[in-house]
Protein backbone atom coordinates (compact mmCIF):
# COMPACT_ATOMS: atom_id res chain seq x y z
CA UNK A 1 -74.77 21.29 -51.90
CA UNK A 2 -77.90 23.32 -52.42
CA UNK A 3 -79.04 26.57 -50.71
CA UNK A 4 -82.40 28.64 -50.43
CA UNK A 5 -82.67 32.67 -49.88
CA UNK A 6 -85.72 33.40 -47.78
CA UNK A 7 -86.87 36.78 -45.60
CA UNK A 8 -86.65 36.34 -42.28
CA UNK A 9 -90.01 34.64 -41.05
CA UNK A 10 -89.99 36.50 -37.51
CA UNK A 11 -89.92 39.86 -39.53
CA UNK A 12 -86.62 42.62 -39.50
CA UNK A 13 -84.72 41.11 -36.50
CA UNK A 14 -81.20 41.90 -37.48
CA UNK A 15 -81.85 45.87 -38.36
CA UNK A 16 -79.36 45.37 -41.62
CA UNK A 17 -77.37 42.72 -43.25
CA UNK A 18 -77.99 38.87 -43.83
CA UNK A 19 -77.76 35.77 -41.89
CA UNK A 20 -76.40 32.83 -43.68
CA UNK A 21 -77.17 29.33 -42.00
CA UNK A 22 -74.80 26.67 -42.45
CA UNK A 23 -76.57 23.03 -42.18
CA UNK A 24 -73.81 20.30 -41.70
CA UNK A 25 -73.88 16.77 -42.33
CA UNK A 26 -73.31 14.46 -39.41
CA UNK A 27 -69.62 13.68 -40.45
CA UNK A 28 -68.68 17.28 -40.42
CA UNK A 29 -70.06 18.21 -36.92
CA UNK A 30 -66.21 19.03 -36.16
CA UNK A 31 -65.80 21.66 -37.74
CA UNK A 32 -68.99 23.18 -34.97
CA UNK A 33 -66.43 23.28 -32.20
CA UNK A 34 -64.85 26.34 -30.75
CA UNK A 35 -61.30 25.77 -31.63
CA UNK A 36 -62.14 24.03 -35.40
CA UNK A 37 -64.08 27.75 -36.02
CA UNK A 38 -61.56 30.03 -34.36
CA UNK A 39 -58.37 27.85 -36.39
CA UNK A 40 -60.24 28.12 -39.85
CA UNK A 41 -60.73 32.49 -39.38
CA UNK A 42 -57.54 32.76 -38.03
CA UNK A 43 -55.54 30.56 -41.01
CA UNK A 44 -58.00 31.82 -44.10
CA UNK A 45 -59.37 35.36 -43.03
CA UNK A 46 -56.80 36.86 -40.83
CA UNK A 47 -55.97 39.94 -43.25
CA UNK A 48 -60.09 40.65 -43.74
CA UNK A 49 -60.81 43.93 -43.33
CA UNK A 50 -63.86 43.54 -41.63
CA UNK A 51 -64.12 42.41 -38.09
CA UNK A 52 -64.82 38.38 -37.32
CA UNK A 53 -66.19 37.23 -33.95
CA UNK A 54 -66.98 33.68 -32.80
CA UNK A 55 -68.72 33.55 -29.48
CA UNK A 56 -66.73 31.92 -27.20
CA UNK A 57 -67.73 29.89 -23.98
CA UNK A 58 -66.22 31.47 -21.03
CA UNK A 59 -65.84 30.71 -16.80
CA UNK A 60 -66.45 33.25 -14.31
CA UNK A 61 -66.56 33.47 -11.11
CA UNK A 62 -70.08 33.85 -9.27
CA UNK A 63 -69.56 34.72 -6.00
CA UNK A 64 -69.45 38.56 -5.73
CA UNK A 65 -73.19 38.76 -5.61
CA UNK A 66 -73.40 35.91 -2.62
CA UNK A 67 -70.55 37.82 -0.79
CA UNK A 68 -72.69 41.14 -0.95
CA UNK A 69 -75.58 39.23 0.61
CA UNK A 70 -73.43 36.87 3.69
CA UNK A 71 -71.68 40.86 4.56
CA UNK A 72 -75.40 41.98 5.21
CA UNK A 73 -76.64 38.89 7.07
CA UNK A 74 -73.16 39.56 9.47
CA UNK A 75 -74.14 43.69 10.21
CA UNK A 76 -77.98 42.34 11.06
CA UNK A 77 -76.21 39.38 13.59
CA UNK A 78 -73.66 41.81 14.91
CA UNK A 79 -77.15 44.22 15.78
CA UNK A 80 -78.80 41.58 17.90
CA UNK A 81 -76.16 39.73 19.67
CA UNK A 82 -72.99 41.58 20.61
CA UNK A 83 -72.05 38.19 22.32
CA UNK A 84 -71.35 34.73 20.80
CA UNK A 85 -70.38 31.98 21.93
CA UNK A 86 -67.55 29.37 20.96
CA UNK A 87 -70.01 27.10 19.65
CA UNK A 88 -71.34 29.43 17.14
CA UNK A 89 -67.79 31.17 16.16
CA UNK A 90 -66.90 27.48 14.94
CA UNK A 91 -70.25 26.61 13.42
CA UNK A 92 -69.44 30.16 11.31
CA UNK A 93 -66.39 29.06 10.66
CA UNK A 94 -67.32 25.82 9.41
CA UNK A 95 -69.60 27.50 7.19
CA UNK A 96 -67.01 29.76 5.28
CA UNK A 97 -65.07 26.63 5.02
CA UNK A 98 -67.76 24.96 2.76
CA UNK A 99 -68.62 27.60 0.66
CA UNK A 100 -66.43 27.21 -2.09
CA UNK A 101 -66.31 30.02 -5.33
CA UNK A 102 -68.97 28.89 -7.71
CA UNK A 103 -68.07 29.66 -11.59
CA UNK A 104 -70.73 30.72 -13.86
CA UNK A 105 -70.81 29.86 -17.64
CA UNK A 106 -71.35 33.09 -19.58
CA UNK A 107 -70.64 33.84 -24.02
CA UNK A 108 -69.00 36.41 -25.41
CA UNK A 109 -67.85 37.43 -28.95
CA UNK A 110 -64.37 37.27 -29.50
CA UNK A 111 -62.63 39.00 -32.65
CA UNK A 112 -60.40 36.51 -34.23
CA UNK A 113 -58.69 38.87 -37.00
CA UNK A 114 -56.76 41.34 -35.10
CA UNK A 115 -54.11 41.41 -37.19
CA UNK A 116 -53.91 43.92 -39.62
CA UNK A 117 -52.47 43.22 -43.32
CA UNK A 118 -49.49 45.60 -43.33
CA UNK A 119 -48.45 44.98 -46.96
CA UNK A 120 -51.69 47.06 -47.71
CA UNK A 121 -49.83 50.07 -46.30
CA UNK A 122 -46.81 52.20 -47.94
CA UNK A 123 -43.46 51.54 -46.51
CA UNK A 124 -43.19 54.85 -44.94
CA UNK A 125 -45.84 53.87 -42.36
CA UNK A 126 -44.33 50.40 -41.41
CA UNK A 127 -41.83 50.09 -38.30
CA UNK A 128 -39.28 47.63 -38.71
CA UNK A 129 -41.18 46.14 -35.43
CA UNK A 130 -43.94 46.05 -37.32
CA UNK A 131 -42.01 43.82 -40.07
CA UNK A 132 -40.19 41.66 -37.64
CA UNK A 133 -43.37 41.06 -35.37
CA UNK A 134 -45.05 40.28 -39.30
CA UNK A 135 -42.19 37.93 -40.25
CA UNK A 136 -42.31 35.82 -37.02
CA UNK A 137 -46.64 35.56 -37.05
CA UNK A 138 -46.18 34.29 -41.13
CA UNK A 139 -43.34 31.83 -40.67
CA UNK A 140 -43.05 30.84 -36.64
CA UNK A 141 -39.64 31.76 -36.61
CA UNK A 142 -38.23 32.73 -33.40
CA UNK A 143 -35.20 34.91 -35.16
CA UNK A 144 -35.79 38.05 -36.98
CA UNK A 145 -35.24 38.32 -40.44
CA UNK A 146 -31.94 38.67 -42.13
CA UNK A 147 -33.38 41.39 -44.54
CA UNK A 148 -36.71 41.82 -46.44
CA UNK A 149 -38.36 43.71 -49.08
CA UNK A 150 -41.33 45.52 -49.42
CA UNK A 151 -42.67 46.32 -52.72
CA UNK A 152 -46.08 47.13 -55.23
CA UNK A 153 -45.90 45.53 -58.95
CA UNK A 154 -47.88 47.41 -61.32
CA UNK A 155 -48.28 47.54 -64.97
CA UNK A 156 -50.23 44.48 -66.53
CA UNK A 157 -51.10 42.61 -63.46
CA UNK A 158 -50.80 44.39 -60.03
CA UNK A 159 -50.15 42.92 -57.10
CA UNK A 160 -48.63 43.34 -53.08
CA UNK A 161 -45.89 41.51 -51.25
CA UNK A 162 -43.61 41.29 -48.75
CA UNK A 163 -40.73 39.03 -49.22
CA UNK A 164 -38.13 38.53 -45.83
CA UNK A 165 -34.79 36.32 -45.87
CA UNK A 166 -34.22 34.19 -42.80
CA UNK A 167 -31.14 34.08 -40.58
CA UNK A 168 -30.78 30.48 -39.89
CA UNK A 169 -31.74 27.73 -43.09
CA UNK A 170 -34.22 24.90 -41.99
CA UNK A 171 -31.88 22.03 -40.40
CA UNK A 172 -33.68 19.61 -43.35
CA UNK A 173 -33.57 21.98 -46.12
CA UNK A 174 -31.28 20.02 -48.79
CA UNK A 175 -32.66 16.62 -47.36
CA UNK A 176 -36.07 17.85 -48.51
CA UNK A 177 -34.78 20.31 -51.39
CA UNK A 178 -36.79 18.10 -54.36
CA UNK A 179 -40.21 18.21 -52.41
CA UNK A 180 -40.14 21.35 -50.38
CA UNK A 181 -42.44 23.66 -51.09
CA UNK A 182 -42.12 27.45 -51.64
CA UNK A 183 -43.43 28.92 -48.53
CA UNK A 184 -44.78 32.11 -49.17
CA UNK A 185 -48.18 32.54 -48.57
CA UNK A 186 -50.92 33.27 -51.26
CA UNK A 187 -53.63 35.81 -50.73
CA UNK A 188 -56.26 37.16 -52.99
CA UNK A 189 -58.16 39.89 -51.52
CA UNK A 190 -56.43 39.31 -48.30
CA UNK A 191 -58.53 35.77 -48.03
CA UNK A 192 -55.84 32.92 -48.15
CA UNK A 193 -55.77 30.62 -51.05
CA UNK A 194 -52.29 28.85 -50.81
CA UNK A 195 -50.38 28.43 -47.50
CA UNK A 196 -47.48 26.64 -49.91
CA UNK A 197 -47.55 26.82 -53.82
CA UNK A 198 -45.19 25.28 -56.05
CA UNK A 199 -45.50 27.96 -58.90
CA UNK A 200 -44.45 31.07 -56.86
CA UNK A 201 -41.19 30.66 -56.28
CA UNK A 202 -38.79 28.68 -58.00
CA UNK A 203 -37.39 25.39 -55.97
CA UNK A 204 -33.84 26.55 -54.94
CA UNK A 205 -35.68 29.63 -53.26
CA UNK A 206 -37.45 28.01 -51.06
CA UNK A 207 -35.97 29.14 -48.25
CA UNK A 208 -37.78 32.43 -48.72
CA UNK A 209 -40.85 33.81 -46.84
CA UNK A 210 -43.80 36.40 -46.86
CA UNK A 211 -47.25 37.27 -48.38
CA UNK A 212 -48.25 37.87 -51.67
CA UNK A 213 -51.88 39.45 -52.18
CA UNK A 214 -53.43 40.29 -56.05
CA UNK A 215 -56.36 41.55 -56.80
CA UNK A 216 -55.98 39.65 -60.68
CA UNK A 217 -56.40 36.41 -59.31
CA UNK A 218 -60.06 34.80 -59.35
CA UNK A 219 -61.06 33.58 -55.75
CA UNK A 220 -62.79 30.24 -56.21
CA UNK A 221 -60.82 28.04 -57.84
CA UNK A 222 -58.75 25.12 -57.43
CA UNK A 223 -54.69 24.78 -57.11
CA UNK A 224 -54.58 22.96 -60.44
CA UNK A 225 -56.56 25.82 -62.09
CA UNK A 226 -53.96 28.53 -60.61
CA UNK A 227 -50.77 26.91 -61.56
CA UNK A 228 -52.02 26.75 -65.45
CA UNK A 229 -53.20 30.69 -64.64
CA UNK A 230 -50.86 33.02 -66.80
CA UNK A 231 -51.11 35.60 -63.96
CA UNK A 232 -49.37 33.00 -62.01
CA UNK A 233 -46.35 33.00 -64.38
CA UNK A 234 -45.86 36.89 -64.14
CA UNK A 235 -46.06 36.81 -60.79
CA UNK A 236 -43.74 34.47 -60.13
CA UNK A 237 -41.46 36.20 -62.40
CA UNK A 238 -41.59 39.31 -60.55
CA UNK A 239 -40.52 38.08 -57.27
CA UNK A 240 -37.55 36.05 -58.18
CA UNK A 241 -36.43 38.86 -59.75
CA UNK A 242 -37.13 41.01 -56.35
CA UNK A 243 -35.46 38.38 -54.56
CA UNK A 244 -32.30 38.19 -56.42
CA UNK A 245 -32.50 41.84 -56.17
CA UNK A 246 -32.33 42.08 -52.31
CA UNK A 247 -29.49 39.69 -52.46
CA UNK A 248 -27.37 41.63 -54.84
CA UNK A 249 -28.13 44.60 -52.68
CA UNK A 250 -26.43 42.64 -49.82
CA UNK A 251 -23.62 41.47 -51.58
CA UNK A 252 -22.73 45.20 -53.09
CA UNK A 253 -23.07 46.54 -49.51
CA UNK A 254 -20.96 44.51 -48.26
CA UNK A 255 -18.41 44.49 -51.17
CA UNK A 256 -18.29 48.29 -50.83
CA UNK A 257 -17.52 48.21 -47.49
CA UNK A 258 -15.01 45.53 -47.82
CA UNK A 259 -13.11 47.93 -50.73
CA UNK A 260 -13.13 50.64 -48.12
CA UNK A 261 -11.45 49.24 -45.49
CA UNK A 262 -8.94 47.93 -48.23
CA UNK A 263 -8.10 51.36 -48.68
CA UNK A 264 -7.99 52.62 -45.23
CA UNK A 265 -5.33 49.99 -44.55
CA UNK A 266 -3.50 51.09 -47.04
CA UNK A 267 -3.29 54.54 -46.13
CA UNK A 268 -2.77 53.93 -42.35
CA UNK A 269 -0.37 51.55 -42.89
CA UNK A 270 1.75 52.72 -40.37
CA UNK A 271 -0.29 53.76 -37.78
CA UNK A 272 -0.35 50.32 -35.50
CA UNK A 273 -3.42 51.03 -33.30
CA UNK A 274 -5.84 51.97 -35.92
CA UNK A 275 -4.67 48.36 -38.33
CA UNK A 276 -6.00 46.36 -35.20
CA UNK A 277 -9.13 48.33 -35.68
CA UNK A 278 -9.70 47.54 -38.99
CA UNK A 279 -8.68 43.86 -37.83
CA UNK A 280 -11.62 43.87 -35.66
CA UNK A 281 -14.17 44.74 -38.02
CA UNK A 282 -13.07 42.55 -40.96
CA UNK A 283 -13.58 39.74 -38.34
CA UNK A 284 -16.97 40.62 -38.10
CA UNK A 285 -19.10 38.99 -40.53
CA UNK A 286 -21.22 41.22 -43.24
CA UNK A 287 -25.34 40.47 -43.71
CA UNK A 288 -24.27 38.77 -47.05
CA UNK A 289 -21.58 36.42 -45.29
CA UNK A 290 -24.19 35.60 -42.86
CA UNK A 291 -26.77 34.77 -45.77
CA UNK A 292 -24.11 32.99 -47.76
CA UNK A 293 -22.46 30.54 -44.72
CA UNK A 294 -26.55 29.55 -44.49
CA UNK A 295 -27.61 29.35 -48.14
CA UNK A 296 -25.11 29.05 -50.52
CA UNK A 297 -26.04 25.76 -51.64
CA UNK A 298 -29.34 26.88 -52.80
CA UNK A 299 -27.87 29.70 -54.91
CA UNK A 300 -25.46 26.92 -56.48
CA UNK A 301 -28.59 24.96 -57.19
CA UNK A 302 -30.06 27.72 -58.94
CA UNK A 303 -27.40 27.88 -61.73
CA UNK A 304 -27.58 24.57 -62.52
CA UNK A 305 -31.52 24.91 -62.56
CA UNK A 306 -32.80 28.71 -63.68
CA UNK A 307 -30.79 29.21 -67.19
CA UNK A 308 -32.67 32.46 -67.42
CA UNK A 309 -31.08 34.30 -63.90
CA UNK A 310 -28.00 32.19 -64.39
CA UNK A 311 -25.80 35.14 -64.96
CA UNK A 312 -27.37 37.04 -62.14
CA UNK A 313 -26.88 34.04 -59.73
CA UNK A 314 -23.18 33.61 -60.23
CA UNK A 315 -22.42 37.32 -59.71
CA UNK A 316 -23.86 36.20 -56.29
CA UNK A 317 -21.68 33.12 -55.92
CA UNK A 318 -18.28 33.29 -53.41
CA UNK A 319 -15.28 31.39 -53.20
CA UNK A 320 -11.76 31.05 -51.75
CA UNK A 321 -9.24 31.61 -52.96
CA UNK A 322 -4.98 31.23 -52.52
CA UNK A 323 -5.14 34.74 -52.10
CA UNK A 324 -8.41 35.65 -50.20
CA UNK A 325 -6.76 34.60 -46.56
CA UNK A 326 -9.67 32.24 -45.54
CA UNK A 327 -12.44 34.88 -47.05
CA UNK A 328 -14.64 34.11 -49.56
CA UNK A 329 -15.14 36.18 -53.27
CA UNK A 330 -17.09 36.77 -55.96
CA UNK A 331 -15.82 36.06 -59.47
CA UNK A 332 -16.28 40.06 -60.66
CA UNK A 333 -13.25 40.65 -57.92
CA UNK A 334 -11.58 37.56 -58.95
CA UNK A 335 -11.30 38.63 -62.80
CA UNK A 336 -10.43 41.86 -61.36
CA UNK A 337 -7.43 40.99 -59.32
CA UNK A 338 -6.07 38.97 -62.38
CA UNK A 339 -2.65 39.24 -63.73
CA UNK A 340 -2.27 41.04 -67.16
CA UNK A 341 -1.00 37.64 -69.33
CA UNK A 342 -3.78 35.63 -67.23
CA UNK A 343 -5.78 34.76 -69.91
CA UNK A 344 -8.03 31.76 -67.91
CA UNK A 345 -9.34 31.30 -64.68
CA UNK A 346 -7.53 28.53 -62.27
CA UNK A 347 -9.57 26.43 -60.28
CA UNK A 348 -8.76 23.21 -58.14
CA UNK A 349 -11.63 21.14 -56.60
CA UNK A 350 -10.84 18.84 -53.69
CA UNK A 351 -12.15 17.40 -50.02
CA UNK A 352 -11.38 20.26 -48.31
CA UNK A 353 -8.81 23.72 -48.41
CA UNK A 354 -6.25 22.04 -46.34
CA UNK A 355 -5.70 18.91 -48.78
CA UNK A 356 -5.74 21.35 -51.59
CA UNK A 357 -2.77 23.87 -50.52
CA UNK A 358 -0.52 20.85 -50.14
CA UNK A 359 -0.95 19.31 -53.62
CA UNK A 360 2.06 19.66 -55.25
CA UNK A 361 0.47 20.94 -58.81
CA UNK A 362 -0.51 24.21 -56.65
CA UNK A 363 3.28 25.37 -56.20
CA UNK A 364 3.92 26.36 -59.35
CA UNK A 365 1.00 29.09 -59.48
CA UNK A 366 2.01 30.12 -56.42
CA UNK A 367 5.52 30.74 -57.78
CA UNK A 368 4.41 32.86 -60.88
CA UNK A 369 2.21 34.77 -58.28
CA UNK A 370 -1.31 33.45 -59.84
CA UNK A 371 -4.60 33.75 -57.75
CA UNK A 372 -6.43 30.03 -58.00
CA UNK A 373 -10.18 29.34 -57.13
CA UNK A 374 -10.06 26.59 -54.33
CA UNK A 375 -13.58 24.62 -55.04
CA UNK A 376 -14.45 22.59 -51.55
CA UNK A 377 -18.18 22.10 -51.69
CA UNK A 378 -19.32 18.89 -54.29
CA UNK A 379 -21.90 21.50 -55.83
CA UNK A 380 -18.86 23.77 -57.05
């Protein structure tokens, strides 16, 4: 590819700016229709700041002009002969029937960015429409988002992103776990470089989307050159740890609020009407029981896989328990709840919680009163 920078032969025609022709070889005359041109904005440039218009070939109807002149021809007619007869009411009438509406072919510019890159704008000044409406344009999602986070790096390498946890995991998410791809989306500049990149996100966080937009990285150059680029590294870094963040914000909401109606039960012990109440909303799942049901497989995955957020990950993990009454928790509440002597933590893996709390090797914790991890899922 070659190109030439001339001035304009017919003198100043465009006033200001530059006009860049693009001369395409004969195999790549696709890429000259409408919809190729208005696919390519929309996918790369969407975020640009600066408005992008491809002109558009549109229909319209041409028939107000011919209406204007048949309503004069009818006022002259009406002038001379007050009186028709049959014959010429149905030769009229034949007439309107064959005049069909004509369409005329006319061009217009249409802006193909319209959507505005709201990761470039502080928290404060983003509606939680305004993230939802984001969410479902980024991943085609018809759910909202479980949760999300919103966030600036700075220091060595800066960078913006927003980062949103579904509701609902991919039907074909473990059958494809080993060659998914992470599917947040890679800006620089707010042109798009990577609509899936391995390096961003490790593989058992897959399931996460959003944007991520740095200045740091150069423009114009390949995949292969990116995943080698250090910046890459740190900014992968970054957001796994903002993930695991969000999800540990989750999980202590929801712990909290599970401690607090521990206690109100306790005090109200008596009082029958209120204990149904407090029935009703421990029925009710928690964001993090939602997020867990869906994705708890990845997060086992990721101990086995990230030694380096290992301990972080299994403060995340949940289990039942003989104890828990068909809920699910962490270890930090397990150790907790421990006896004094316990000096190890009981586990028993099997097919499912029914088989388990009929084997006979069971009975005799539940005799000395001893809380035992029931492991279910192969990954435990």
């Amino acid at each position: 590819a070659s190109f030439t920078v001339v001035p304009d032969p017919r003198g100043n025609t465009l006033g200001r700016g530059s006009r860049v022709t693009l001369h395409l070889k004969e195999d790549a005359h696709d890429y000259l229709s409408e919809d190729k041109l208005k696919e390519a904005s929309k996918k790369y440039s969407q975020f640009i700041q600066f408005p992008i218009y491809v002109k558009v070939k549109k229909e319209v109807d041409a028939e107000a002009e011919e209406d204007d002149d048949d309503d004069d021809d009818k006022e002259d007619e009406e002038e001379k002969d007050d009186v028709e007869t049959k014959d010429d009411d149905d030769e009229e009438k034949e007439e309107k029937e064959e005049k069909k509406p004509t369409k005329k072919t006319v061009y217009e510019w249409e802006q193909v960015n319209t959507q505005k890159a709201i990761w470039l704008r502080a928290k404060e000044d983003v509606t939680e429409e305004e993230y939802t409406e984001f969410y479902k344009s980024i991943s085609k999602d018809y759910l909202d988002p479980l949760a999300y986070t919103h966030f600036n790096a700075e220091g060595e390498i800066e960078f913006k992103s927003i980062l949103y946890l579904p509701k609902k995991a991919p039907f074909d998410m473990m059958d494809n776990y080993w060659s998914k791809k992470s599917e947040v989306k890679l800006f620089v500049r707010r042109v798009l470089v990577a609509e899936k990149f391995d390096e961003l996100l490790p593989r058992y966080l897959n399931f996460v989307r959003g944007v991520v937009d740095s200045d740091d990285l150069p423009l114009n150059v390949s995949r292969e050159q990116l995943q080698q680029n250090k910046i890459m590294k740190v900014i992968s870094k970054k957001l796994v740890r903002k993930v695991l963040e969000l999800m540990k914000k989750l999980a202590k909401e929801e712990e909290s609020g599970d401690d607090e109606d521990e206690e109100k039960e306790d005090e109200e012990e008596k009082e029958e009407e209120k204990k149904e109440e407090k029935k009703d909303k421990a029925d009710e799942e928690g964001t993090w029981s939602k997020f867990w049901k869906e994705f708890n497989k990845n997060l086992k995955m990721g101990c086995y896989e990230d030694d380096s957020n290992r301990s972080k990950l299994s403060k995340l993990l949940r289990f039942a328990t003989t104890k828990s009454e068909g809920k699910e928790i962490s270890l930090d509440k397990y150790l907790d709840r421990m006896q004094e002597s316990q000096e190890s933590i009981y586990y028993m893996s099997g097919d499912s919680m029914d088989v388990m709390m009929k084997a006979p090797a069971l009975q005799i914790f539940k005799k000395k009163d001893i809380e035992v991890l029931m492991l279910s899922d192969h990954l435990d």
